[in-house]
C-alpha atoms as a PDB file:
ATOM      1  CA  UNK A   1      80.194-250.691  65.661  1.00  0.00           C
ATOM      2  CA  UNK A   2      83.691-249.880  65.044  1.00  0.00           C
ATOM      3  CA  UNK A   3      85.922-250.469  68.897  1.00  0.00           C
ATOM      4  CA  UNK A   4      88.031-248.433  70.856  1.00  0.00           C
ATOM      5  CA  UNK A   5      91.828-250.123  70.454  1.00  0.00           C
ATOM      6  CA  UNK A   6      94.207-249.420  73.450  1.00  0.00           C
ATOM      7  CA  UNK A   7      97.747-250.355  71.909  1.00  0.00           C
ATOM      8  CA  UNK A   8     100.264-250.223  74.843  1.00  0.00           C
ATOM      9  CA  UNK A   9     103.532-249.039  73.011  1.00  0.00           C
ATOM     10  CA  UNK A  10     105.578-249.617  76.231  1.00  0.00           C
ATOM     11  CA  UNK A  11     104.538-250.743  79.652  1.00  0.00           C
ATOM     12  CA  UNK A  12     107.825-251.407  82.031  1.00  0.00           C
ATOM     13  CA  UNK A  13     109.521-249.321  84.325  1.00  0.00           C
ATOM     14  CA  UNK A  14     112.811-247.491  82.952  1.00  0.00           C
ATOM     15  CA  UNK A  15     116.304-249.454  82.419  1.00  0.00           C
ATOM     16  CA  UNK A  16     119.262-248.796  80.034  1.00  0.00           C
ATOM     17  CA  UNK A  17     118.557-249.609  76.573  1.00  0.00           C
ATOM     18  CA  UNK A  18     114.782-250.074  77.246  1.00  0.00           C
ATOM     19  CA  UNK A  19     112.603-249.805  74.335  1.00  0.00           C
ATOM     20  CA  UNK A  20     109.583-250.384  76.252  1.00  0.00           C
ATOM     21  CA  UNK A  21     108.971-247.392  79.109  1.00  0.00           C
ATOM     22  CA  UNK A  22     105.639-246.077  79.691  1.00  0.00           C
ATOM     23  CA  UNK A  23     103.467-245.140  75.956  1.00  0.00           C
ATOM     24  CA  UNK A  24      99.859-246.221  75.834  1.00  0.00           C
ATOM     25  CA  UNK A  25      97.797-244.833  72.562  1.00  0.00           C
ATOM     26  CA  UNK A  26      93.438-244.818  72.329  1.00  0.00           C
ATOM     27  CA  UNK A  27      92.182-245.107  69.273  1.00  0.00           C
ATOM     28  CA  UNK A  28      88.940-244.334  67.774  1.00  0.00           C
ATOM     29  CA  UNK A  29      86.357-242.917  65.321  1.00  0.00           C
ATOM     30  CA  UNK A  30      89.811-242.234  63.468  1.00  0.00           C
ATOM     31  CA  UNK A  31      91.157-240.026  66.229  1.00  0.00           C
ATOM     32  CA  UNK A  32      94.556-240.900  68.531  1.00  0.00           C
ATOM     33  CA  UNK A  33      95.170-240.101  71.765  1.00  0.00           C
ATOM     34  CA  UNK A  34      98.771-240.571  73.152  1.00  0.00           C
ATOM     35  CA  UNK A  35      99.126-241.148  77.194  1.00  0.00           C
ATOM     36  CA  UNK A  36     102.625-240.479  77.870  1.00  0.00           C
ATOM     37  CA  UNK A  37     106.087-239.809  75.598  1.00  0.00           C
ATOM     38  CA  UNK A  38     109.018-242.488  76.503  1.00  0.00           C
ATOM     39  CA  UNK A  39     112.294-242.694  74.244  1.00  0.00           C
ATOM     40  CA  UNK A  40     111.553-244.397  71.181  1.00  0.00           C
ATOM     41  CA  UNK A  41     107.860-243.693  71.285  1.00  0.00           C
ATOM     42  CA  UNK A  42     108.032-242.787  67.634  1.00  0.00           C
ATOM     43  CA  UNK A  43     109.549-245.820  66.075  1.00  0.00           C
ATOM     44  CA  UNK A  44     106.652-247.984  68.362  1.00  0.00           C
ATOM     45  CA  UNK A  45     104.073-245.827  67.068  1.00  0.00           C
ATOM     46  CA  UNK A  46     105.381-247.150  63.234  1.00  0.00           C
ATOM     47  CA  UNK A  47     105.285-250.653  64.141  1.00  0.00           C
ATOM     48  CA  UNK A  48     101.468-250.277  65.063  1.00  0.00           C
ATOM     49  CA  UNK A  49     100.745-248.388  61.844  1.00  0.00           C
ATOM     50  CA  UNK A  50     100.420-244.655  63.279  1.00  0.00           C
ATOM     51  CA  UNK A  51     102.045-241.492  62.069  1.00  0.00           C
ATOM     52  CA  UNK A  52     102.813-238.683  64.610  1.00  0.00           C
ATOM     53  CA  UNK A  53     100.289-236.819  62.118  1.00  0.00           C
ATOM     54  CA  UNK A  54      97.603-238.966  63.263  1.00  0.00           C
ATOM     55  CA  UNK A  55      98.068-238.135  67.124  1.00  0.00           C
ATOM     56  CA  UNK A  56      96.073-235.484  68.994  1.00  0.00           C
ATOM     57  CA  UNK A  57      96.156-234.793  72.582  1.00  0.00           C
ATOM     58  CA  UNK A  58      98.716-235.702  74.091  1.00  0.00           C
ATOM     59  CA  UNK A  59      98.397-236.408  78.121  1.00  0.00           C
ATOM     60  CA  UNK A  60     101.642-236.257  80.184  1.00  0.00           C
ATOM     61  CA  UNK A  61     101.371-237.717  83.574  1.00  0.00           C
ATOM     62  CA  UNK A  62     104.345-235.980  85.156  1.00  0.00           C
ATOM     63  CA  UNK A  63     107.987-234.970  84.457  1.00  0.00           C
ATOM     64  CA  UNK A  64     110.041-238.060  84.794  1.00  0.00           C
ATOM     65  CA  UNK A  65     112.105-238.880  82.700  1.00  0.00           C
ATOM     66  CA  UNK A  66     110.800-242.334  81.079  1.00  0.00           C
ATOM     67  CA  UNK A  67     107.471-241.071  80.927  1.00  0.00           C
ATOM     68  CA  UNK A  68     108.451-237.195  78.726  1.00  0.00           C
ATOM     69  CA  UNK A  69     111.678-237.824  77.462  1.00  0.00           C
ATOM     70  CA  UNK A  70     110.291-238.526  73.758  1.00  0.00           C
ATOM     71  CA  UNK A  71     108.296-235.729  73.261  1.00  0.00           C
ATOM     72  CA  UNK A  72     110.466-233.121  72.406  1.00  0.00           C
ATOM     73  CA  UNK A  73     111.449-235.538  69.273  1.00  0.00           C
ATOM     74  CA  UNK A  74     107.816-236.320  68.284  1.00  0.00           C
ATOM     75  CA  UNK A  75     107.309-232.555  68.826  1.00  0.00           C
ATOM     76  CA  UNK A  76     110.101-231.923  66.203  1.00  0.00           C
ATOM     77  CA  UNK A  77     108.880-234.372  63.704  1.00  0.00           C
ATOM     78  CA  UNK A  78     105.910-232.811  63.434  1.00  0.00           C
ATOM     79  CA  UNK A  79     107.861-229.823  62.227  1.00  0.00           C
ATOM     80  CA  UNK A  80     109.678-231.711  59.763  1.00  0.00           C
ATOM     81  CA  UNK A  81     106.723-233.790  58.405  1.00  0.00           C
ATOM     82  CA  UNK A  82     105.483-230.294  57.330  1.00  0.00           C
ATOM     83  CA  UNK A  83     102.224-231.151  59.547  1.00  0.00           C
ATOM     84  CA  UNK A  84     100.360-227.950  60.151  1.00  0.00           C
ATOM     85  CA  UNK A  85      97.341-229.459  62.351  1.00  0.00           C
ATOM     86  CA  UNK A  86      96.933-227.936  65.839  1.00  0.00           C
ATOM     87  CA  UNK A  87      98.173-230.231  68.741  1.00  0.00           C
ATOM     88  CA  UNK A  88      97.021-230.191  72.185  1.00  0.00           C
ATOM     89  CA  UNK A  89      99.365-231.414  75.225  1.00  0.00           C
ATOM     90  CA  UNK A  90      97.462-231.736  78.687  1.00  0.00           C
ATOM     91  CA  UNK A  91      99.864-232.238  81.728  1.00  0.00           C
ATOM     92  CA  UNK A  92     100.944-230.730  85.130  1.00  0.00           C
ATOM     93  CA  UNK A  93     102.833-227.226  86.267  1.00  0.00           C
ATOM     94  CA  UNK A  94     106.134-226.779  84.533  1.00  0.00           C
ATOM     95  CA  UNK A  95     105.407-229.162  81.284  1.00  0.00           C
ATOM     96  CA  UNK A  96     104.905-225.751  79.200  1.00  0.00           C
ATOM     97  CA  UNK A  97     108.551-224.121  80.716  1.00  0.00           C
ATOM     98  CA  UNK A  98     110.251-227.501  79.893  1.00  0.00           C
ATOM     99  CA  UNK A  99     108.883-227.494  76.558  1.00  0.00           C
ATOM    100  CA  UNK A 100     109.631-223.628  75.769  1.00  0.00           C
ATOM    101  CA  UNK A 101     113.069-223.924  77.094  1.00  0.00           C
ATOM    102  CA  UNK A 102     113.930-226.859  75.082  1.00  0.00           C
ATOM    103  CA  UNK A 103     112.615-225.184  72.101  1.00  0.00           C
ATOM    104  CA  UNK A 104     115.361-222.126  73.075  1.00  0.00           C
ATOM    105  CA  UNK A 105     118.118-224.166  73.790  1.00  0.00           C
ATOM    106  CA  UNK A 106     117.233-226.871  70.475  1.00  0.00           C
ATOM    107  CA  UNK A 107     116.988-223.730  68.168  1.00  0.00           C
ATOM    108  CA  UNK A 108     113.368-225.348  66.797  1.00  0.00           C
ATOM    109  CA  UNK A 109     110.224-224.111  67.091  1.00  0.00           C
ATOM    110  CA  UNK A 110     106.810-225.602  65.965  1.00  0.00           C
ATOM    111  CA  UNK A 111     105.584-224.620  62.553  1.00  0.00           C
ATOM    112  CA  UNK A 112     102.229-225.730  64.202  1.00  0.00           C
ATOM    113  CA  UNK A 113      99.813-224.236  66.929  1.00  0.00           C
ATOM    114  CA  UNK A 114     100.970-226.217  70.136  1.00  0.00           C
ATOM    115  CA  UNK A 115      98.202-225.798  73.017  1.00  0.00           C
ATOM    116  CA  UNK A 116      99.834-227.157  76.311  1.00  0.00           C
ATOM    117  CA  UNK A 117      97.270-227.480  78.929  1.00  0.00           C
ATOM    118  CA  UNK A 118      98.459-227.279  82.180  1.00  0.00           C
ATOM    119  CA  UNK A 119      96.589-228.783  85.462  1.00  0.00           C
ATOM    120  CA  UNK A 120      96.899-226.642  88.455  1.00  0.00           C
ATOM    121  CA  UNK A 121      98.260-227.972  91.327  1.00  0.00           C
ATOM    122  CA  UNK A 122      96.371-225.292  93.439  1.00  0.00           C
ATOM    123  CA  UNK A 123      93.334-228.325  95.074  1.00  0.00           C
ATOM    124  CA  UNK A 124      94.858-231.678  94.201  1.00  0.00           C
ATOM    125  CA  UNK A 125      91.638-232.790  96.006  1.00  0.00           C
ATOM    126  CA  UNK A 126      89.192-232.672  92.631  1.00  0.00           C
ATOM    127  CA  UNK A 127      85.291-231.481  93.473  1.00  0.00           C
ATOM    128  CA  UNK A 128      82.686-230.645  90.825  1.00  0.00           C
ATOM    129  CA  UNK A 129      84.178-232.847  88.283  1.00  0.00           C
ATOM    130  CA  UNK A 130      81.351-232.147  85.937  1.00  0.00           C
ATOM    131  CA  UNK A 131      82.729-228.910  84.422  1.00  0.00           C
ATOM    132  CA  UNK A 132      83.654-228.369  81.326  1.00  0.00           C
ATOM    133  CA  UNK A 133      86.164-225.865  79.566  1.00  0.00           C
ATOM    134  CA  UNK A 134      86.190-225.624  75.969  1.00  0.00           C
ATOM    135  CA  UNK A 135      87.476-227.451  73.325  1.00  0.00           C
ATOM    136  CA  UNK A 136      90.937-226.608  71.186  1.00  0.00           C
ATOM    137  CA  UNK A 137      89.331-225.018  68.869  1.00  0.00           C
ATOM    138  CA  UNK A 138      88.527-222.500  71.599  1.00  0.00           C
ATOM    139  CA  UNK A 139      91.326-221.849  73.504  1.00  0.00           C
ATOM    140  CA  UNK A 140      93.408-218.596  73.276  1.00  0.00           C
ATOM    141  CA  UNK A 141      97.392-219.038  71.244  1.00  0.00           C
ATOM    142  CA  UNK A 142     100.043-216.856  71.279  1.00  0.00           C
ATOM    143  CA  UNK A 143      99.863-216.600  67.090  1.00  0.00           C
ATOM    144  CA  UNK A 144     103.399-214.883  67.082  1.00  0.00           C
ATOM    145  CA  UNK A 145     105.604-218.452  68.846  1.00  0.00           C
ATOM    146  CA  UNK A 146     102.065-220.581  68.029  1.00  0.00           C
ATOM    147  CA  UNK A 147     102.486-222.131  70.944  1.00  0.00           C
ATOM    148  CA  UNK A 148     100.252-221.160  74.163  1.00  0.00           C
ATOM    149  CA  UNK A 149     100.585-222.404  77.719  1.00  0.00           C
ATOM    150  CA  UNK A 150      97.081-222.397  79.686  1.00  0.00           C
ATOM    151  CA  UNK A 151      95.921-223.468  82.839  1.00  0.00           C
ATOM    152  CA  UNK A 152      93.130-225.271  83.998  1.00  0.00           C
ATOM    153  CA  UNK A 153      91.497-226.254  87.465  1.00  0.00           C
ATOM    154  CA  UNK A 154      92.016-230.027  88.646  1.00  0.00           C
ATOM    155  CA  UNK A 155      89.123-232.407  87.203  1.00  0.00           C
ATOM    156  CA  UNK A 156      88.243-230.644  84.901  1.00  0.00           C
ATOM    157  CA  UNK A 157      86.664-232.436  82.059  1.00  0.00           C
ATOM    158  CA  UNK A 158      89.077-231.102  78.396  1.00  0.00           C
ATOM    159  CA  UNK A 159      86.577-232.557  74.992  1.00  0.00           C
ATOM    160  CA  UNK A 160      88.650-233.661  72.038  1.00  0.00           C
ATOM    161  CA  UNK A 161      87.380-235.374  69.308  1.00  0.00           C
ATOM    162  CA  UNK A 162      85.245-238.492  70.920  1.00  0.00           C
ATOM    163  CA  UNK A 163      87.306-237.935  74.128  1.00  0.00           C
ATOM    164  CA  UNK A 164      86.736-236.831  77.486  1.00  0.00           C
ATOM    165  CA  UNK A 165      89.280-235.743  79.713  1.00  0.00           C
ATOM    166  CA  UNK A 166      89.896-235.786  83.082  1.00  0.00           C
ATOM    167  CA  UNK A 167      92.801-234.967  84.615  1.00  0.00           C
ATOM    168  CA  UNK A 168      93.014-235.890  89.055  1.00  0.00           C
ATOM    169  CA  UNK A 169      95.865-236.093  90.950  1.00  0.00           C
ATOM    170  CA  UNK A 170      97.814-238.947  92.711  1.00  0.00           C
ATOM    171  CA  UNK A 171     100.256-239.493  94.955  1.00  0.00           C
ATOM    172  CA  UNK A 172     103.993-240.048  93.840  1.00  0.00           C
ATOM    173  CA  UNK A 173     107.469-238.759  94.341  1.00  0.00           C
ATOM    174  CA  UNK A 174     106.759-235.787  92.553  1.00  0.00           C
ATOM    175  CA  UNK A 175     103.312-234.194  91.183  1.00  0.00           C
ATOM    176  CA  UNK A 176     101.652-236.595  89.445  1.00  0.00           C
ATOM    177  CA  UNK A 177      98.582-236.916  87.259  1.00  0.00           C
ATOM    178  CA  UNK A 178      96.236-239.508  86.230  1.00  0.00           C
ATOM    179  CA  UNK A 179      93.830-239.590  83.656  1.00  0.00           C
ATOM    180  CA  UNK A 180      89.978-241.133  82.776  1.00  0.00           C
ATOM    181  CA  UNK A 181      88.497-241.203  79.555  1.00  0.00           C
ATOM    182  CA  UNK A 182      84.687-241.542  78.620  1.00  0.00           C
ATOM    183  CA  UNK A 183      84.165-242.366  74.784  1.00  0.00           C
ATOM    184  CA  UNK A 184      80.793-242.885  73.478  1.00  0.00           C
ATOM    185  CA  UNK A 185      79.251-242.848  76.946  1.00  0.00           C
ATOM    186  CA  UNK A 186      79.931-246.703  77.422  1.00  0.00           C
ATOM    187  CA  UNK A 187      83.968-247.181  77.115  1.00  0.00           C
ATOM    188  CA  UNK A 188      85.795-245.677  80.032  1.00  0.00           C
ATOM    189  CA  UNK A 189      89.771-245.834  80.851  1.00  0.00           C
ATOM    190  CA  UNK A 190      91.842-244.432  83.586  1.00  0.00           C
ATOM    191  CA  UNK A 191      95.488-244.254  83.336  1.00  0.00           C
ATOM    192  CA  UNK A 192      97.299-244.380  86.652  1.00  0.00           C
ATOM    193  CA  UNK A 193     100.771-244.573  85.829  1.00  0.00           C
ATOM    194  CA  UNK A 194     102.936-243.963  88.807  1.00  0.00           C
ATOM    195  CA  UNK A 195     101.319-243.697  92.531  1.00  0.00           C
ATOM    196  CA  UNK A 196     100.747-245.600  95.623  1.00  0.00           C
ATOM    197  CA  UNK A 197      97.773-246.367  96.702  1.00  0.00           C
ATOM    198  CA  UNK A 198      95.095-243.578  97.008  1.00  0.00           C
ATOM    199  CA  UNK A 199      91.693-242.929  97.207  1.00  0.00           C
ATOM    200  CA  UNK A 200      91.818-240.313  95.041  1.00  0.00           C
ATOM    201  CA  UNK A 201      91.796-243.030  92.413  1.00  0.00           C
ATOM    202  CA  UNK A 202      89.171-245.131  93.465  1.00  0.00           C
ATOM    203  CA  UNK A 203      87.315-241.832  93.636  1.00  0.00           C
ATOM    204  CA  UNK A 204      87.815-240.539  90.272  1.00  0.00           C
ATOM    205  CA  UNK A 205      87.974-244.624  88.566  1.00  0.00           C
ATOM    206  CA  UNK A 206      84.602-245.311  90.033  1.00  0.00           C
ATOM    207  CA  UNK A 207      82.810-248.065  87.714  1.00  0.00           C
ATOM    208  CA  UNK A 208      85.701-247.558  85.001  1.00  0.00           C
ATOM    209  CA  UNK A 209      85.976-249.975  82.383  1.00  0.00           C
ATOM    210  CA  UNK A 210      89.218-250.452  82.282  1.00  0.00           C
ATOM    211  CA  UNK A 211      91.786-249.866  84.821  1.00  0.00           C
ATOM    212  CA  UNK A 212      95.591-249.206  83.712  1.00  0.00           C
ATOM    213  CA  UNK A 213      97.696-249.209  87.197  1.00  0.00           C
ATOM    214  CA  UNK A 214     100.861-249.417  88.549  1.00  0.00           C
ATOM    215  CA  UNK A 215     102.706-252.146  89.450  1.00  0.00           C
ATOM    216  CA  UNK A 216     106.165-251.847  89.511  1.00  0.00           C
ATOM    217  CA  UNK A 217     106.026-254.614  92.814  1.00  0.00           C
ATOM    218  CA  UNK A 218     105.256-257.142  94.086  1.00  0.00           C
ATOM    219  CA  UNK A 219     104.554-257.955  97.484  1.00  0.00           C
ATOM    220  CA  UNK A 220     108.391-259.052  98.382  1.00  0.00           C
ATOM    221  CA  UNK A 221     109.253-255.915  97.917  1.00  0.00           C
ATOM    222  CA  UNK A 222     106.116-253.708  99.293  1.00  0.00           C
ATOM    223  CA  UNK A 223     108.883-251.649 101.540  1.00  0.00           C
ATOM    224  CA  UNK A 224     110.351-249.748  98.296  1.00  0.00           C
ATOM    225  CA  UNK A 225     107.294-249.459  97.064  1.00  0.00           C
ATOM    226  CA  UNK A 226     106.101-247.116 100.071  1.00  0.00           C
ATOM    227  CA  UNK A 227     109.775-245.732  99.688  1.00  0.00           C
ATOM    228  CA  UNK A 228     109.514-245.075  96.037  1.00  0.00           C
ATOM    229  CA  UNK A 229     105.591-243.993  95.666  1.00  0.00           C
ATOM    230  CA  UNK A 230     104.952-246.573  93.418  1.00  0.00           C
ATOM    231  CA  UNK A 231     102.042-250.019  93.949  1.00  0.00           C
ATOM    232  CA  UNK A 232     102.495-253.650  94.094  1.00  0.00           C
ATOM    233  CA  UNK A 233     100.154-256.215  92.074  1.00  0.00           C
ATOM    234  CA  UNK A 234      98.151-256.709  94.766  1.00  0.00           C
ATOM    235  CA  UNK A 235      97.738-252.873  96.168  1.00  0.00           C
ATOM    236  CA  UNK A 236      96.269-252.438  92.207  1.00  0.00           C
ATOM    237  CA  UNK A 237      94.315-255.431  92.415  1.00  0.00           C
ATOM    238  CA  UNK A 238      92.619-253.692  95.947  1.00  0.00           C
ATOM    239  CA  UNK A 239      91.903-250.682  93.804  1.00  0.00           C
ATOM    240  CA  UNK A 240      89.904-252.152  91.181  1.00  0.00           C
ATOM    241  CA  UNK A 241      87.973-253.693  93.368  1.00  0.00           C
ATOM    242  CA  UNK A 242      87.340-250.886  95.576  1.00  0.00           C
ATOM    243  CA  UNK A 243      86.537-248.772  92.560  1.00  0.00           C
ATOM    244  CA  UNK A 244      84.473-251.072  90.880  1.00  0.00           C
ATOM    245  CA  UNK A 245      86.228-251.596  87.495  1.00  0.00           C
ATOM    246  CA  UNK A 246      85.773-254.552  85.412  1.00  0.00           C
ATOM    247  CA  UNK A 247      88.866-254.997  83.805  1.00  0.00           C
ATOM    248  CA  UNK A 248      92.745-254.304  85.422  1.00  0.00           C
ATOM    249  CA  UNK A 249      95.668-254.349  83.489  1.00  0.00           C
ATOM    250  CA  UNK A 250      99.023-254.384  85.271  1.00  0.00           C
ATOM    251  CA  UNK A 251     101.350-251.809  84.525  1.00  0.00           C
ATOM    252  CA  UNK A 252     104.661-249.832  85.081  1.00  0.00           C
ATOM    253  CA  UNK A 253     106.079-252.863  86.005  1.00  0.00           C
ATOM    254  CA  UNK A 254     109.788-252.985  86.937  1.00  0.00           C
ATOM    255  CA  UNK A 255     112.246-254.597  84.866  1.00  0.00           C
ATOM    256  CA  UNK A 256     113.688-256.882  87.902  1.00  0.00           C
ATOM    257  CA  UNK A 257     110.629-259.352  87.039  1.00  0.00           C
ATOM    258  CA  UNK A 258     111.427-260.925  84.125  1.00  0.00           C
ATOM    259  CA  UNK A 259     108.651-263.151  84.809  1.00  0.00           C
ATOM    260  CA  UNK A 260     105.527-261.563  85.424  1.00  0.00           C
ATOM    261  CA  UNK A 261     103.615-264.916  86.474  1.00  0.00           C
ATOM    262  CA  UNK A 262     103.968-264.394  90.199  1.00  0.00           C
ATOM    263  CA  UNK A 263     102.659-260.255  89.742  1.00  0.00           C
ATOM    264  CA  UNK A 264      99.461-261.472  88.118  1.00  0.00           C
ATOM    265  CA  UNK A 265      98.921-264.782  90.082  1.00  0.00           C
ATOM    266  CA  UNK A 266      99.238-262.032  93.363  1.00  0.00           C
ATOM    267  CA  UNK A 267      96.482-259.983  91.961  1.00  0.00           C
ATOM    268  CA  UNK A 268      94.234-262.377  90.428  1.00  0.00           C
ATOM    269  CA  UNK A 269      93.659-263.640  94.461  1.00  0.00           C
ATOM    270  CA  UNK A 270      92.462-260.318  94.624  1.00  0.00           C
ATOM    271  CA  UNK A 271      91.010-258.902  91.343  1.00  0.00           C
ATOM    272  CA  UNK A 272      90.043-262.327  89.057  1.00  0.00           C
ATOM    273  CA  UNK A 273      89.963-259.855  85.818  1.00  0.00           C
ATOM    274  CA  UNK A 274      93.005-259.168  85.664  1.00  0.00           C
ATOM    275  CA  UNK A 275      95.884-259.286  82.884  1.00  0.00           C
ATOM    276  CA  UNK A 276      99.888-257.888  82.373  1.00  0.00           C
ATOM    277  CA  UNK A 277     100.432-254.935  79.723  1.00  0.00           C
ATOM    278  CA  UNK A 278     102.985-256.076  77.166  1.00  0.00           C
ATOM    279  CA  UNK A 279     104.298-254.195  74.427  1.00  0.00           C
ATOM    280  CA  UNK A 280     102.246-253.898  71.636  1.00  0.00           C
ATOM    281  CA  UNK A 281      99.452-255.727  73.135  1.00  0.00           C
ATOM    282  CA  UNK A 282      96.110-254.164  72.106  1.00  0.00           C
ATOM    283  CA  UNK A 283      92.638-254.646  73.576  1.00  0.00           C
ATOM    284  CA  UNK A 284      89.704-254.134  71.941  1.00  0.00           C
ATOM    285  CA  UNK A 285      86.865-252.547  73.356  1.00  0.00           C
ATOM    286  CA  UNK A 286      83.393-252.523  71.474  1.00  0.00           C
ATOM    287  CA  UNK A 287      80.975-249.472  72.630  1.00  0.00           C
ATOM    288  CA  UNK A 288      77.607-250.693  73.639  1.00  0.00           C
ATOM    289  CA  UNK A 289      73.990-249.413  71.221  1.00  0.00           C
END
């Protein structure tokens, strides 16, 4: 049976010059799903053998800069490829005005349906996460601009291809998502980019697979972590093992620690399972009969 592949494209907090901010991409049954737009995500995603053709949803955790700021050029490379394909965007409040308003001021706009799915911020608290809303195919477009802002309800579960999607919120400087993914009923993933600690994850990561987290600290410097919203190594490592996940993978991690030994030896005293995102490191993840 053919594996999921998580390929992290970039997995460090932002500095100048950085080609390796926040861009993780699932792969499977021939399908590609992007978590998160840094600069340079395009040239990363041709060193791992993917097209921006080949990519669709997208999932945006939240508006800061080294987590959005290449998606306006993926979005217009799309255009010039001549791709024609739908794409789907999933993100919070405000991603759909940033992206129209760029469009405006840019002078470009899609030659392609764009669906951007927008989680409300109305109950960041998620209940009755088994509800569905309908796939892309589904959803209403604005035919004349082809592209279509809609909203959805927190936790609610978005199908695409061999993907589901929820969205839940955590807790950061500004509003912030997170993301699981079931595929094939046996591989599941949640993406917690940027947050301090909250329950809210270990509710909504119960019995993942595979936990992505931040960990831009570590424990010398747990005060700007609470000042900043972010996690230290060991503050993840507590996570998985409240939630129950078999797998951690540090991540988000700032560029200060050249050295990541001390991050990972913090959380392994915590969380045995555990391993440090590095650029273009994949992991391969083989669904069960």
């Amino acid at each position: 049976m053919n594996p999921v592949i998580v390929t992290f494209l970039g997995s460090r907090g932002p500095y100048p010059g950085s080609d390796e901010m926040p861009s993780v991409l699932i792969s499977y049954g021939g399908k590609n799903l992007l978590l998160d737009v840094s600069e340079g995500t395009q040239h990363r995603l041709l060193e791992v053998g993917k097209s921006v053709a080949s990519v669709n949803p997208i999932l945006v955790t939240h508006m800061h800069g080294d987590h959005v700021l290449g998606l306006i050029p993926f979005l217009q490379s799309r255009s010039l490829a001549n791709i024609t394909t739908p794409l789907l965007i999933i993100g919070p409040a405000g991603l759909g005005t940033y992206l129209i308003k760029s469009f405006e001021y840019l002078y470009f706009y899609p030659e392609y349906v764009l669906v951007v799915n927008e989680v409300s911020e109305e109950s960041k608290v998620c209940e009755g996460c088994g509800d569905f809303i309908e796939p892309l195919k589904e959803l209403a477009r604005n035919q004349e601009s082809k592209v279509s802002v809609v909203r959805t309800d927190c936790c609610k579960t978005v199908i695409e291809g061999p993907f589901k999607i929820r969205a839940f919120w955590v807790e950061h400087s500004i509003p912030t998502l997170a993301y699981r993914i079931d595929i094939s009923d046996t591989i599941s993933l949640c993406y917690v980019s940027d947050t301090t600690a909250s329950d809210n994850v270990i509710k909504a990561c119960k019995n993942v697979k595979v936990l992505i987290h931040d960990s831009t600290f570590g424990s010398d410097m747990s005060d700007k972590a609470r000042e900043y919203k972010h996690s230290t190594a060991i503050q993840a490592s507590e996570t998985a093992l409240r939630c129950g996940a078999e797998t951690l993978i540090l991540y988000h991690i700032s560029p200060r620690y050249k050295n990541t030994d001390n991050l990972l030896n913090e959380a392994r005293k915590v969380f045995k399972n555990t391993y440090v995102a590095e650029k273009y490191m994949k992991l391969y993840l083989t669904p069960s009969k």
